[in-house]
PDB file of N, CA and C in Angstrom:
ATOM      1  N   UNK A   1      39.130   1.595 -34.693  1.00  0.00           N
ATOM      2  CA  UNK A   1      38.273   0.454 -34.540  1.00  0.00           C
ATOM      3  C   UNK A   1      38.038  -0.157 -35.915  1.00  0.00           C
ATOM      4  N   UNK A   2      38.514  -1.085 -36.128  1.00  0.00           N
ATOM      5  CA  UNK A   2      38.380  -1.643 -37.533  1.00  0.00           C
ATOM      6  C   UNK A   2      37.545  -3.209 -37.292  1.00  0.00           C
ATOM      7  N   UNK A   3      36.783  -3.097 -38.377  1.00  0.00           N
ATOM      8  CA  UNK A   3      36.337  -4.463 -38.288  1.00  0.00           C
ATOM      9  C   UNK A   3      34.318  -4.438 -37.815  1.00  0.00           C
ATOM     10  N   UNK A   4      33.970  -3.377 -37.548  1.00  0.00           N
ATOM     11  CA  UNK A   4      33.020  -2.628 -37.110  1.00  0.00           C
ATOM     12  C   UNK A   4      31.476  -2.731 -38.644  1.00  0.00           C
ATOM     13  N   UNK A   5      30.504  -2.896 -38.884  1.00  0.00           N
ATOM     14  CA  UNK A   5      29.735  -2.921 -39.972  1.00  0.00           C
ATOM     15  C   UNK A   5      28.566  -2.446 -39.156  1.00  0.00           C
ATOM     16  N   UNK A   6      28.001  -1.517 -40.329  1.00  0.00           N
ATOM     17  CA  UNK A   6      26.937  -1.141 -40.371  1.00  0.00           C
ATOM     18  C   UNK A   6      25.964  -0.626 -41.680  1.00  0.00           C
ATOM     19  N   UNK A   7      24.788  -0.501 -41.535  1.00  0.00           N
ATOM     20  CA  UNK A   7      24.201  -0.433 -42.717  1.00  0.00           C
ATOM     21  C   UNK A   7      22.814   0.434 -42.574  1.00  0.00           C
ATOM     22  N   UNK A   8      22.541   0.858 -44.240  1.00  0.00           N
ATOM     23  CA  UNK A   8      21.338   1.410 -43.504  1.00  0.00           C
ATOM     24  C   UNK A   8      20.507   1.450 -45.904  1.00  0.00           C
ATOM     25  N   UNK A   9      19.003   1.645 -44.845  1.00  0.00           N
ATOM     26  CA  UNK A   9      18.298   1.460 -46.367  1.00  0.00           C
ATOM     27  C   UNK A   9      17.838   2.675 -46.683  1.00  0.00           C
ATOM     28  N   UNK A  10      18.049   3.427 -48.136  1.00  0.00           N
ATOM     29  CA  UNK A  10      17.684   4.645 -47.839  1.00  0.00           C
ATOM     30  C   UNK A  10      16.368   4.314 -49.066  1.00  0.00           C
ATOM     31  N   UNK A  11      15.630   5.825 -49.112  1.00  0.00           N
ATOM     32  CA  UNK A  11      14.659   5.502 -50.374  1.00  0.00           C
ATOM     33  C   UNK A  11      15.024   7.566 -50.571  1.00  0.00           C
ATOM     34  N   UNK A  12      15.175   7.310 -51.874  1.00  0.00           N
ATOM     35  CA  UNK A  12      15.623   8.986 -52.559  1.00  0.00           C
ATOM     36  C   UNK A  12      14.709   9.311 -53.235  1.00  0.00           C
ATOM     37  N   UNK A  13      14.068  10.615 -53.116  1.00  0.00           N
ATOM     38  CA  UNK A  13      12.958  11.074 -54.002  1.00  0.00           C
ATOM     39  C   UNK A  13      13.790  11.603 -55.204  1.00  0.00           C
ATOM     40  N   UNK A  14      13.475  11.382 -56.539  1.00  0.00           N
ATOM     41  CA  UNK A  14      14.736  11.926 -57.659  1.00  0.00           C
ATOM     42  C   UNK A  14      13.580  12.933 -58.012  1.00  0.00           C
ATOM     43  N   UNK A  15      13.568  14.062 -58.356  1.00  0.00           N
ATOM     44  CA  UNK A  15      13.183  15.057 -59.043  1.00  0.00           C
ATOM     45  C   UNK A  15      13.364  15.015 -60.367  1.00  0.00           C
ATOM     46  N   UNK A  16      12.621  15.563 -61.426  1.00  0.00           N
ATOM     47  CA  UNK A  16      12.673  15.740 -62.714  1.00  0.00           C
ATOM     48  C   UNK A  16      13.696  16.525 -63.694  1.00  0.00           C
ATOM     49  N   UNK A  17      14.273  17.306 -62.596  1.00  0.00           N
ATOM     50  CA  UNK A  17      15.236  18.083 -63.358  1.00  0.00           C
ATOM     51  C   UNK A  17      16.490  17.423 -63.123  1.00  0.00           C
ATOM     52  N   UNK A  18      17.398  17.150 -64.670  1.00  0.00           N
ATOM     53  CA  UNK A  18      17.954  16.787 -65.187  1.00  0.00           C
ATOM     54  C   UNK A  18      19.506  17.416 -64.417  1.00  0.00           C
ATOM     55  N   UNK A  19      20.301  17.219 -63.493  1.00  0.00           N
ATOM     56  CA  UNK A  19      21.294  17.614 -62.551  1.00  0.00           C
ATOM     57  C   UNK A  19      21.002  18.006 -61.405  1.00  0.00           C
ATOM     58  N   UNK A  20      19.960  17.718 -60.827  1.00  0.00           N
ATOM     59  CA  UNK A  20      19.351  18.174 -59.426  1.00  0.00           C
ATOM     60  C   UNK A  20      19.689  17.117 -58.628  1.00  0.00           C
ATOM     61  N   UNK A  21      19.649  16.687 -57.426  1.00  0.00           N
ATOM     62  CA  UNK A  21      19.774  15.824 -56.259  1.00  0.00           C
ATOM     63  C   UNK A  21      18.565  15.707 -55.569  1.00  0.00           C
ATOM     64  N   UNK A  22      18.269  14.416 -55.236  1.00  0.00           N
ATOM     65  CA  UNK A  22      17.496  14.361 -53.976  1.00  0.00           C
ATOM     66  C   UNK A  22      17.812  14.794 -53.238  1.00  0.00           C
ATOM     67  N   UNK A  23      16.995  15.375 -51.607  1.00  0.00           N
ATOM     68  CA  UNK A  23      17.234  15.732 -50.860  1.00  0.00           C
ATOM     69  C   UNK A  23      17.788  14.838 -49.896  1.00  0.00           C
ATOM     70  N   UNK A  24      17.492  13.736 -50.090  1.00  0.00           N
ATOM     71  CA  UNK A  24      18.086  12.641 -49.157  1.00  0.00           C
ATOM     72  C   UNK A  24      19.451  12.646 -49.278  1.00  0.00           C
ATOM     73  N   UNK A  25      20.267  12.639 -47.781  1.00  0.00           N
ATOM     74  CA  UNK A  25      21.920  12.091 -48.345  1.00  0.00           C
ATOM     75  C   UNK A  25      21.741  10.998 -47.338  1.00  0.00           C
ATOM     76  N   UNK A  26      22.619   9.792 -47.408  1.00  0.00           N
ATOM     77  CA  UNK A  26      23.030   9.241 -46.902  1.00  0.00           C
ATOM     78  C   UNK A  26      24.953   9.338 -46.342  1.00  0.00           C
ATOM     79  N   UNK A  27      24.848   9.571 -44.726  1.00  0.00           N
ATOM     80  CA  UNK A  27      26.042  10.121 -44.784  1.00  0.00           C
ATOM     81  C   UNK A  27      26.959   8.925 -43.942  1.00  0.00           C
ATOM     82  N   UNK A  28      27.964   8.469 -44.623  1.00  0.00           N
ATOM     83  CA  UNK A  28      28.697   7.469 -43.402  1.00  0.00           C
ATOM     84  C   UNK A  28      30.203   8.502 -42.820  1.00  0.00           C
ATOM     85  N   UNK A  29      30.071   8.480 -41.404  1.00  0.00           N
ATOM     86  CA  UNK A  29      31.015   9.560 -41.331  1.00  0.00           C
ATOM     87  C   UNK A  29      31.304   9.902 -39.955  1.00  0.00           C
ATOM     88  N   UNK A  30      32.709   9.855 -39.223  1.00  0.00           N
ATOM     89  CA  UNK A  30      33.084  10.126 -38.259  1.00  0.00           C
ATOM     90  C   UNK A  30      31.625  10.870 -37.330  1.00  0.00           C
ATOM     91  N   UNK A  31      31.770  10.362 -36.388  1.00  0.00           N
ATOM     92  CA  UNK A  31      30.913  10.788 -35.439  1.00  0.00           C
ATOM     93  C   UNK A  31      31.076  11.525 -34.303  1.00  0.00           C
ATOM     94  N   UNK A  32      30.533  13.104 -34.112  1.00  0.00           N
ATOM     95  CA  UNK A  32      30.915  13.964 -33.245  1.00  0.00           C
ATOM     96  C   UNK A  32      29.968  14.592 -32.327  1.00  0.00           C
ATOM     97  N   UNK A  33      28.472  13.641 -32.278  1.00  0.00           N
ATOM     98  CA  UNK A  33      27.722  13.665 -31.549  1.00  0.00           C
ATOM     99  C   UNK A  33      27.439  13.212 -30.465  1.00  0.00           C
ATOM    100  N   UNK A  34      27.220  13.767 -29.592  1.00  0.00           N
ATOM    101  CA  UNK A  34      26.531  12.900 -28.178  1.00  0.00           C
ATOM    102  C   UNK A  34      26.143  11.184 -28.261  1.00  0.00           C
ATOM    103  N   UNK A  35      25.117  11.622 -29.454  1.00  0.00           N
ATOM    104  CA  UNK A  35      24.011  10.512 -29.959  1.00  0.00           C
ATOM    105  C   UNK A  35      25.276   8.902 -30.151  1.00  0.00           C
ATOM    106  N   UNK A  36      26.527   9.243 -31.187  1.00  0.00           N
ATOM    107  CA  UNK A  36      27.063   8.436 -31.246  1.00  0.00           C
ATOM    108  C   UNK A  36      28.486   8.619 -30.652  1.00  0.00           C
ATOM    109  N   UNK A  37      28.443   8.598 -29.391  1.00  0.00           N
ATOM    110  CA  UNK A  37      29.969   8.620 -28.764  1.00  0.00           C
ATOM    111  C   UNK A  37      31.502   8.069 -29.768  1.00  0.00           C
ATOM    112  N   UNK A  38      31.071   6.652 -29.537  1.00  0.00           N
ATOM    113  CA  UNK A  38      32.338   6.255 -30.520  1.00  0.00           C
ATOM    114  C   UNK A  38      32.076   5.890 -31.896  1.00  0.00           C
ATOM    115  N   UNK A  39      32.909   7.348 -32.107  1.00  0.00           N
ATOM    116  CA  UNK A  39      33.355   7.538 -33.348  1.00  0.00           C
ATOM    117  C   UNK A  39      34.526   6.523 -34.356  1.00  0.00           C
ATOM    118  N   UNK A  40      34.284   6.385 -35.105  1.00  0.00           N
ATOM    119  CA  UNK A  40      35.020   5.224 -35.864  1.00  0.00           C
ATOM    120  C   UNK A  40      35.922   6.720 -36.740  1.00  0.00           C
ATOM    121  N   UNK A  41      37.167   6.398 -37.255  1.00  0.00           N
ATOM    122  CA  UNK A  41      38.143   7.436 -37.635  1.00  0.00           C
ATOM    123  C   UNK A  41      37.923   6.961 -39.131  1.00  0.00           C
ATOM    124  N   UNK A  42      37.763   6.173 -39.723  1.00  0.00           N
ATOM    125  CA  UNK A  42      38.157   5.960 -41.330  1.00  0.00           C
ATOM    126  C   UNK A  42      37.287   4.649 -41.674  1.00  0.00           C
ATOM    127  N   UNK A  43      36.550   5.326 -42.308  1.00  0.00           N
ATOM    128  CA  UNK A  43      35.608   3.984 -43.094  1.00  0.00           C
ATOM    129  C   UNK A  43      36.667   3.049 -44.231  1.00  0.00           C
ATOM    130  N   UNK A  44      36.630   2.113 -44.422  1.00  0.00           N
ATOM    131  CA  UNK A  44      37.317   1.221 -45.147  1.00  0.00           C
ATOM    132  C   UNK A  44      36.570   0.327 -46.321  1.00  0.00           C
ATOM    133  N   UNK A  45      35.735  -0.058 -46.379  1.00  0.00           N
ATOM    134  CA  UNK A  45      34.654  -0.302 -47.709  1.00  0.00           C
ATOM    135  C   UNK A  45      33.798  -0.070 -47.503  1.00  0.00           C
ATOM    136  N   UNK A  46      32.869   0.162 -48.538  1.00  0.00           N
ATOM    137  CA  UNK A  46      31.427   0.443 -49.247  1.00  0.00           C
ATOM    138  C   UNK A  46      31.380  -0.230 -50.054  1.00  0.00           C
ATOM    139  N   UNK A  47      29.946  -0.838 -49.668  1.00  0.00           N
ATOM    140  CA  UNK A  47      29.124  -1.602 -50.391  1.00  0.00           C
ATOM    141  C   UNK A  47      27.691  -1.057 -50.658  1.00  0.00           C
ATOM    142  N   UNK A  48      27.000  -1.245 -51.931  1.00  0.00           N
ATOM    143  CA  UNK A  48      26.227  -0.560 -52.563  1.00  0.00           C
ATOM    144  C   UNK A  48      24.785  -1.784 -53.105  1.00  0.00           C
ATOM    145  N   UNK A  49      23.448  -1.551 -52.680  1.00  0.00           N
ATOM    146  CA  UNK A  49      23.286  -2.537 -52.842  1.00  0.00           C
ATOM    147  C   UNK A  49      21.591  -1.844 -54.058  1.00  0.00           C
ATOM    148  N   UNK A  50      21.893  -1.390 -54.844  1.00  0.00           N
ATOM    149  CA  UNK A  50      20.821  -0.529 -55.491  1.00  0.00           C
ATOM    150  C   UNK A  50      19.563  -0.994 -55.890  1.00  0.00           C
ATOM    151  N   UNK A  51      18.567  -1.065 -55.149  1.00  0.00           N
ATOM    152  CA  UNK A  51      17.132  -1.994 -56.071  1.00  0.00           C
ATOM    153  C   UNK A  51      16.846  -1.482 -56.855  1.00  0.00           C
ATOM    154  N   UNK A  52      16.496   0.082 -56.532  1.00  0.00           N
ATOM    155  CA  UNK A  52      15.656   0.881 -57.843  1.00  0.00           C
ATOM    156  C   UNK A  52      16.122   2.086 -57.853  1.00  0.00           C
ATOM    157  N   UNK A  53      16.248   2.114 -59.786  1.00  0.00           N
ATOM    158  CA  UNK A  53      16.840   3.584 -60.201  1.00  0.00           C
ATOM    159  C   UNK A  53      16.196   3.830 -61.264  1.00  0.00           C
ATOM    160  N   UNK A  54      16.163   5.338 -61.211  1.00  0.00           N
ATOM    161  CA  UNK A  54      14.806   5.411 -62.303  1.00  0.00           C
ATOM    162  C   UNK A  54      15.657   5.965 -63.677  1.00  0.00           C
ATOM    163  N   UNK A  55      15.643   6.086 -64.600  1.00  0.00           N
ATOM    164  CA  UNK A  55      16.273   5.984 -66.183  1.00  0.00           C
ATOM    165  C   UNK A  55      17.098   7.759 -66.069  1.00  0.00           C
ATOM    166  N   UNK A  56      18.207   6.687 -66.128  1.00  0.00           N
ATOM    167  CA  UNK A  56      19.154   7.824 -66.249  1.00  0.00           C
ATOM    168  C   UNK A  56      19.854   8.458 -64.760  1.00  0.00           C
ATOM    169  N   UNK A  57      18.775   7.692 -63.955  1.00  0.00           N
ATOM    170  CA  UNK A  57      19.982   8.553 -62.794  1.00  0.00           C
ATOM    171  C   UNK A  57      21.213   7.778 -61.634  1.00  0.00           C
ATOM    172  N   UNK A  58      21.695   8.547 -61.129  1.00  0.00           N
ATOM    173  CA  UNK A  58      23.448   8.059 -60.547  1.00  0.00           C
ATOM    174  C   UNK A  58      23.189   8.308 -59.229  1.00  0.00           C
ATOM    175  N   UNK A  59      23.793   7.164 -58.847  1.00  0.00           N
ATOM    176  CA  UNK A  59      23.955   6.972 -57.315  1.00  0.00           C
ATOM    177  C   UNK A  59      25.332   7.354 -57.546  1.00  0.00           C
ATOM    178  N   UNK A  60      25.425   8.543 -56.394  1.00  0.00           N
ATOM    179  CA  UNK A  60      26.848   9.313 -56.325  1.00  0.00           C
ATOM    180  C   UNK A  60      27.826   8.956 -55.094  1.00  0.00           C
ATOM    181  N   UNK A  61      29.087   8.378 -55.151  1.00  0.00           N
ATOM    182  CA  UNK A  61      29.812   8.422 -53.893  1.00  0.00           C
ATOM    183  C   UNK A  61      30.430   9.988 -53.419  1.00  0.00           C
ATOM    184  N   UNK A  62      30.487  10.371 -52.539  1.00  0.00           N
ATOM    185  CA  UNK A  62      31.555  11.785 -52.734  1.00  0.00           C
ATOM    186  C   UNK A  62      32.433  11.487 -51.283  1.00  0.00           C
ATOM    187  N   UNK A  63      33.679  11.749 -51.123  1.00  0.00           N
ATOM    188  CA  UNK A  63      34.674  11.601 -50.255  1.00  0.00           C
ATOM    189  C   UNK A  63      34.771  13.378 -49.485  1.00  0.00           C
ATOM    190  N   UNK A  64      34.888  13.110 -48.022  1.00  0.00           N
ATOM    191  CA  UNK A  64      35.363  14.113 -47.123  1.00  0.00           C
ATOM    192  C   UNK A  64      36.905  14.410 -47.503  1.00  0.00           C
ATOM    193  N   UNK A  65      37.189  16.031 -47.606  1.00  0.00           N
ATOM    194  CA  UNK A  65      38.896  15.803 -47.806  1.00  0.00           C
ATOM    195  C   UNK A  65      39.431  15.590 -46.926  1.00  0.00           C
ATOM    196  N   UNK A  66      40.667  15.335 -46.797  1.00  0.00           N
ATOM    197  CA  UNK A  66      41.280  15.014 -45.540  1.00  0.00           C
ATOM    198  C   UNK A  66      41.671  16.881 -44.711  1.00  0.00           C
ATOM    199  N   UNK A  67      41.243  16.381 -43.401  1.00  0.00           N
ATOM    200  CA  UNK A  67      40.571  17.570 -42.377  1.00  0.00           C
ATOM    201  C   UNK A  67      39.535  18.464 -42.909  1.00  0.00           C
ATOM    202  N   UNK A  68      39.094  17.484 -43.800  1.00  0.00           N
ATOM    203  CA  UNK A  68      37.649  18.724 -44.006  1.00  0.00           C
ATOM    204  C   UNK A  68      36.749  18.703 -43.460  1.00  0.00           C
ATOM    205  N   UNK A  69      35.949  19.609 -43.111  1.00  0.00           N
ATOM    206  CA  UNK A  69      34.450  19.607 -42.057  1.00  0.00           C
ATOM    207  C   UNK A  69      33.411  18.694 -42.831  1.00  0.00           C
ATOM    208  N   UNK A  70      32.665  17.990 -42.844  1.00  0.00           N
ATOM    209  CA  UNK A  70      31.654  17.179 -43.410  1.00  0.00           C
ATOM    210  C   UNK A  70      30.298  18.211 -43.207  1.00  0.00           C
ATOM    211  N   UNK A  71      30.291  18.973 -42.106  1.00  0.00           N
ATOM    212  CA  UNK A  71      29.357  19.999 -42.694  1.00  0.00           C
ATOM    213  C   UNK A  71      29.507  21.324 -43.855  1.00  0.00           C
ATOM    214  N   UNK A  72      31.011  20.913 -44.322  1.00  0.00           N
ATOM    215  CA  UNK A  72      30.943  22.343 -44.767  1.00  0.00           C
ATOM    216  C   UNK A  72      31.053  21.537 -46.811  1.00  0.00           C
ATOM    217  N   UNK A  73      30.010  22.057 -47.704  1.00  0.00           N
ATOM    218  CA  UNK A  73      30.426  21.641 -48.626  1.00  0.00           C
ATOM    219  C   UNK A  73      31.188  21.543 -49.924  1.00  0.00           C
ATOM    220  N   UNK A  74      31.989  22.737 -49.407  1.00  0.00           N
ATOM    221  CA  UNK A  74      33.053  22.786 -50.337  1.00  0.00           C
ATOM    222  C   UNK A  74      34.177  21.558 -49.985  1.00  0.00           C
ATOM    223  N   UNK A  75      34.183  20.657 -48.441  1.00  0.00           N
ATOM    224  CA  UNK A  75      35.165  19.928 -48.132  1.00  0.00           C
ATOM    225  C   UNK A  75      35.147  18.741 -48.674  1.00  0.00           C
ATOM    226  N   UNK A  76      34.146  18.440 -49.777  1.00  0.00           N
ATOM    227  CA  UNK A  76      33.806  17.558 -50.224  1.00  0.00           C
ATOM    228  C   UNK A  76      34.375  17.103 -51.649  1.00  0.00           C
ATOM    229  N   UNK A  77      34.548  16.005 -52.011  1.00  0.00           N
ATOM    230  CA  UNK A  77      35.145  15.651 -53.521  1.00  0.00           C
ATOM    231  C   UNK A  77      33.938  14.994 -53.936  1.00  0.00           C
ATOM    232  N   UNK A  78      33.706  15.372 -54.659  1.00  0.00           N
ATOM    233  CA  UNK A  78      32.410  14.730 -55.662  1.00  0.00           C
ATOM    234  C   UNK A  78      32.475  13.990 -56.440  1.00  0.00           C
ATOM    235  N   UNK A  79      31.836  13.113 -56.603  1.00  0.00           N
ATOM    236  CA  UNK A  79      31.503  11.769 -57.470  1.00  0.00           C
ATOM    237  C   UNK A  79      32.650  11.105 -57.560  1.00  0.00           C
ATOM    238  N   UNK A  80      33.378  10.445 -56.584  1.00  0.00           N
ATOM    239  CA  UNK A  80      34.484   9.947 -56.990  1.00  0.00           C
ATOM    240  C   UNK A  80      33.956   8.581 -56.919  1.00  0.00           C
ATOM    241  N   UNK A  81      32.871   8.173 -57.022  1.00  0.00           N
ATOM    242  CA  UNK A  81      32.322   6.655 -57.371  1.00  0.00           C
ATOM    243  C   UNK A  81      30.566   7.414 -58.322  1.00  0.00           C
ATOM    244  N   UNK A  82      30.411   6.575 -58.966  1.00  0.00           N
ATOM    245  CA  UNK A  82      28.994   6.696 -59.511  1.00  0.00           C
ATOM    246  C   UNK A  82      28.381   5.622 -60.702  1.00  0.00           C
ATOM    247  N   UNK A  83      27.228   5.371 -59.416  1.00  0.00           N
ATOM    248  CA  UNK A  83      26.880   4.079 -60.447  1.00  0.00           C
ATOM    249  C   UNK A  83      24.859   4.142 -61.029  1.00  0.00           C
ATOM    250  N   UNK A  84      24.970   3.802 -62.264  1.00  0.00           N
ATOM    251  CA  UNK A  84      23.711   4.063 -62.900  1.00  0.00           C
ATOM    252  C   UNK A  84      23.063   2.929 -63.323  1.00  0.00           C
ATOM    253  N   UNK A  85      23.588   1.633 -63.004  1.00  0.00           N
ATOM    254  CA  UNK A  85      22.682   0.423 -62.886  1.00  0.00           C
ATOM    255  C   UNK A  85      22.065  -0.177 -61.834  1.00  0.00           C
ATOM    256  N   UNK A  86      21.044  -1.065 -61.575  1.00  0.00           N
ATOM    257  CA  UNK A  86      20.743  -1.495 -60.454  1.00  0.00           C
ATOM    258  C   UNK A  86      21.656  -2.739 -60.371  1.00  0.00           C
ATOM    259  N   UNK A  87      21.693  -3.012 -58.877  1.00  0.00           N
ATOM    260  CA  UNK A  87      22.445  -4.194 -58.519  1.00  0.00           C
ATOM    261  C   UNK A  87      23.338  -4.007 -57.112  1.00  0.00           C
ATOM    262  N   UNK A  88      24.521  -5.453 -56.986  1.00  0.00           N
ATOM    263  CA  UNK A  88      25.407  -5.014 -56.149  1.00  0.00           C
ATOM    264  C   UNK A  88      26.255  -4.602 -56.776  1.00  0.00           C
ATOM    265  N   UNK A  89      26.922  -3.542 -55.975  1.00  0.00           N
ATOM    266  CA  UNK A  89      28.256  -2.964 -56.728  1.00  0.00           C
ATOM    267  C   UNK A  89      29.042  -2.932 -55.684  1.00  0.00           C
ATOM    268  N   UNK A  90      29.892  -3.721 -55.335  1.00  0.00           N
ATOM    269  CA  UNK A  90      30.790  -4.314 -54.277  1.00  0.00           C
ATOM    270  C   UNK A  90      32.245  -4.919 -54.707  1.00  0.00           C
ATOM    271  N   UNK A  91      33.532  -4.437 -53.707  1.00  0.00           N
ATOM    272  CA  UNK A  91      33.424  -3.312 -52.749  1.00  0.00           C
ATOM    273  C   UNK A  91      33.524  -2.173 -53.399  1.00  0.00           C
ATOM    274  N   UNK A  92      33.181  -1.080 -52.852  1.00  0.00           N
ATOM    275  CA  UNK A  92      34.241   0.456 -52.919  1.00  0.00           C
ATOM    276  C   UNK A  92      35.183   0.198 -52.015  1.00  0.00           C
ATOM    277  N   UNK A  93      36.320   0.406 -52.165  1.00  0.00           N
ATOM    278  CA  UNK A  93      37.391   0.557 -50.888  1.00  0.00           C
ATOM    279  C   UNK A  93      37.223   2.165 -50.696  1.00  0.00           C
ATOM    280  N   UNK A  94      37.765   2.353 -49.786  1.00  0.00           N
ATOM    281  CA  UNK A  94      38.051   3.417 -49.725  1.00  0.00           C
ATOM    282  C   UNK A  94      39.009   3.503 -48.135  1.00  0.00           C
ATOM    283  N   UNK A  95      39.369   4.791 -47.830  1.00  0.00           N
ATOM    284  CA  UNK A  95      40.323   4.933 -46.716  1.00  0.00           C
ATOM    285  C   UNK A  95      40.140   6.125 -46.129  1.00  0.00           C
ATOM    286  N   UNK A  96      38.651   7.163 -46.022  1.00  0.00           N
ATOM    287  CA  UNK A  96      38.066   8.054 -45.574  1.00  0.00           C
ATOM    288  C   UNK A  96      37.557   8.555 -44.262  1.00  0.00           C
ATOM    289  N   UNK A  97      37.580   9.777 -44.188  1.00  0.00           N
ATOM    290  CA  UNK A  97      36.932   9.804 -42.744  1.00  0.00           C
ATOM    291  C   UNK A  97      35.613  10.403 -42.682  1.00  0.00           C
ATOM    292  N   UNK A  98      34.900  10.490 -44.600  1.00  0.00           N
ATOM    293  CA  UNK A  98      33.831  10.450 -44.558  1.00  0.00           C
ATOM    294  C   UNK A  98      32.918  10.125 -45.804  1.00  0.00           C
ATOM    295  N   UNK A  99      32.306   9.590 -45.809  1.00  0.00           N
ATOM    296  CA  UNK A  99      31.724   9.811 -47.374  1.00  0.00           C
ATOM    297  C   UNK A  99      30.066   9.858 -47.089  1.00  0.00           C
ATOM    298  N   UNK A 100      29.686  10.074 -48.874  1.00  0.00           N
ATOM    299  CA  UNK A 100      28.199  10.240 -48.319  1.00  0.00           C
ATOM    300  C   UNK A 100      27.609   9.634 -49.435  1.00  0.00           C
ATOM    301  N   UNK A 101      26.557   9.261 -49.779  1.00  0.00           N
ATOM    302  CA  UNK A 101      25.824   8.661 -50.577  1.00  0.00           C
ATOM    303  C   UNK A 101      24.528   9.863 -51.135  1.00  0.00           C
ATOM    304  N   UNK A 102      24.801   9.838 -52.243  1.00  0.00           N
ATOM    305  CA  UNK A 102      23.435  11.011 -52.985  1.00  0.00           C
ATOM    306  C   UNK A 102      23.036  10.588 -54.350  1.00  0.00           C
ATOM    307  N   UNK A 103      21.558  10.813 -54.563  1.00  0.00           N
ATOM    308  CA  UNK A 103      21.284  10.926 -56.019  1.00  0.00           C
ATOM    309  C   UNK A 103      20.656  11.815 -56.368  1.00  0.00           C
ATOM    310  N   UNK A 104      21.330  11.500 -58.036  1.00  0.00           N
ATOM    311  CA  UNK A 104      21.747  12.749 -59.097  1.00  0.00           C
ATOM    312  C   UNK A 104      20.301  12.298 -60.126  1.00  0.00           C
ATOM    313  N   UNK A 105      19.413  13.234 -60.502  1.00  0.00           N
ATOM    314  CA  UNK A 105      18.447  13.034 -61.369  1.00  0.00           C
ATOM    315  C   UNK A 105      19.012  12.907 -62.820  1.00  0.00           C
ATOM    316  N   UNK A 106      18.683  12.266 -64.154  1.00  0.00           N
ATOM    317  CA  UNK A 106      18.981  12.368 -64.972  1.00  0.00           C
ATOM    318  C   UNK A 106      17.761  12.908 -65.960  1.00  0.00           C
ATOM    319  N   UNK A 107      16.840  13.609 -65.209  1.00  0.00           N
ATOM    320  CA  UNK A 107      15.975  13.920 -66.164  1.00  0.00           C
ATOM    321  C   UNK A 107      14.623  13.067 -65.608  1.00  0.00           C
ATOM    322  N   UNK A 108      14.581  11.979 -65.285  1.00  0.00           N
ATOM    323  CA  UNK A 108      13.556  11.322 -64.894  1.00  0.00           C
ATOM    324  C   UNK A 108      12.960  11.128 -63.214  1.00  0.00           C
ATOM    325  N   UNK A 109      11.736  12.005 -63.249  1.00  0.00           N
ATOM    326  CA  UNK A 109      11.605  11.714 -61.170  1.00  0.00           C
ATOM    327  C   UNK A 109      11.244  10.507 -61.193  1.00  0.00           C
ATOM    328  N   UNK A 110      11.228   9.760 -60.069  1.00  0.00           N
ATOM    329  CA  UNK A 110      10.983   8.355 -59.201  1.00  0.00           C
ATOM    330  C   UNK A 110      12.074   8.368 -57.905  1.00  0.00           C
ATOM    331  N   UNK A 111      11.687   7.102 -58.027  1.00  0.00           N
ATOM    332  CA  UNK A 111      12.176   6.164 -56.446  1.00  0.00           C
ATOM    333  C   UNK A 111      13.546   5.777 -56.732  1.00  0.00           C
ATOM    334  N   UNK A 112      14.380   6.062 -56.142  1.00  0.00           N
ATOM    335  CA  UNK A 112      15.728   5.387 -55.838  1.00  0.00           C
ATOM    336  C   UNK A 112      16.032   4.629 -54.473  1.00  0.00           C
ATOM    337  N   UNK A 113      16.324   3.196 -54.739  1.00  0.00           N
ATOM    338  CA  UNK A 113      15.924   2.629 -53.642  1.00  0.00           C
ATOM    339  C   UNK A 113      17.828   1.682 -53.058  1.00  0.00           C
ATOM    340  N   UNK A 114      18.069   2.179 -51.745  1.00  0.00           N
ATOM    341  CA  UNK A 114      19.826   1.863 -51.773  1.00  0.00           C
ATOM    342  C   UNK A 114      19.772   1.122 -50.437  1.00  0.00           C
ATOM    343  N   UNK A 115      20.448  -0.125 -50.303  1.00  0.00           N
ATOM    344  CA  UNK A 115      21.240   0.032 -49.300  1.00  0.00           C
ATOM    345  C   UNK A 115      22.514  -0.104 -49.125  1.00  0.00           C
ATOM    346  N   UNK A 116      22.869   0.929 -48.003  1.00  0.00           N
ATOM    347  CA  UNK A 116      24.601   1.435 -47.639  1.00  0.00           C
ATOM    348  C   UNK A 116      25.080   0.730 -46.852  1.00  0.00           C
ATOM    349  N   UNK A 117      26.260  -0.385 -47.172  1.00  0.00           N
ATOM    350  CA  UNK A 117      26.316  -1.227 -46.003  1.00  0.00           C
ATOM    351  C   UNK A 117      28.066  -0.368 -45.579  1.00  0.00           C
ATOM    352  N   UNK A 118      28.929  -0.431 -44.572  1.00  0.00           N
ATOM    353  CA  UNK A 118      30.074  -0.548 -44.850  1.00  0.00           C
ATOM    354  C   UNK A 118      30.988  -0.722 -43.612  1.00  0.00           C
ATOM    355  N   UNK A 119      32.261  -0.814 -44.043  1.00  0.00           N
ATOM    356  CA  UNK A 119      33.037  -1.315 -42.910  1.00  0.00           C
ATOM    357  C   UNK A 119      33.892  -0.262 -42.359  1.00  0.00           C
ATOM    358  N   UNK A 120      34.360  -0.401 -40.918  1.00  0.00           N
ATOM    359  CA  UNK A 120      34.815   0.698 -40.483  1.00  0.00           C
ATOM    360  C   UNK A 120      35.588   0.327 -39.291  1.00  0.00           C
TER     361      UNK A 120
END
């Protein structure tokens, strides 16, 4: 199914320690739930739309490997996008069957404020 958009606004609590993650992920990603029957197979861009980032920290892309479980997290490639300014940062392409959106503290807690738009 190509051609498909959706989006969503997240708000990330960043913690103080300097390589830690919020607990928030934002996950765009094949769907194998009840909740969302049809499943879309491969996201195709990301778009990034960042209001607020607090000094020093990274909004992280990370990619599903190909046949990797999205619950399991070693199946994951890390940071293969990462951005530390506010703004749009448009597109990511990509050609995935999952990715996820996370932030990385740089030392400073606050508000990280995103929205994930993308095509699929």
């Amino acid at each position: 199914m190509v051609g498909h958009t959706g989006s969503m606004y997240q708000e990330f609590t960043i913690p103080a320690g300097a390589g830690t993650y919020a607990t928030e992920i934002v996950y765009v990603r094949q769907s194998r739930t009840a909740v969302q029957p049809k499943s879309f197979s491969q996201v195709l861009e990301l778009v990034l739309l960042i209001e607020a980032l607090p000094t020093s920290c990274a909004i992280e892309v990370d990619v599903l490997k190909p046949g990797g479980d999205p619950d399991t997290a070693a199946d994951w490639v890390i940071a293969v996008g990462s951005e530390t300014t506010t703004g749009l940062k448009s597109p990511l392409v990509f050609y995935q069957a999952g990715l996820r959106v996370r932030a990385k503290s740089g030392g400073t807690a606050g508000t990280a404020k995103v929205i994930t738009s993308f095509l699929y």
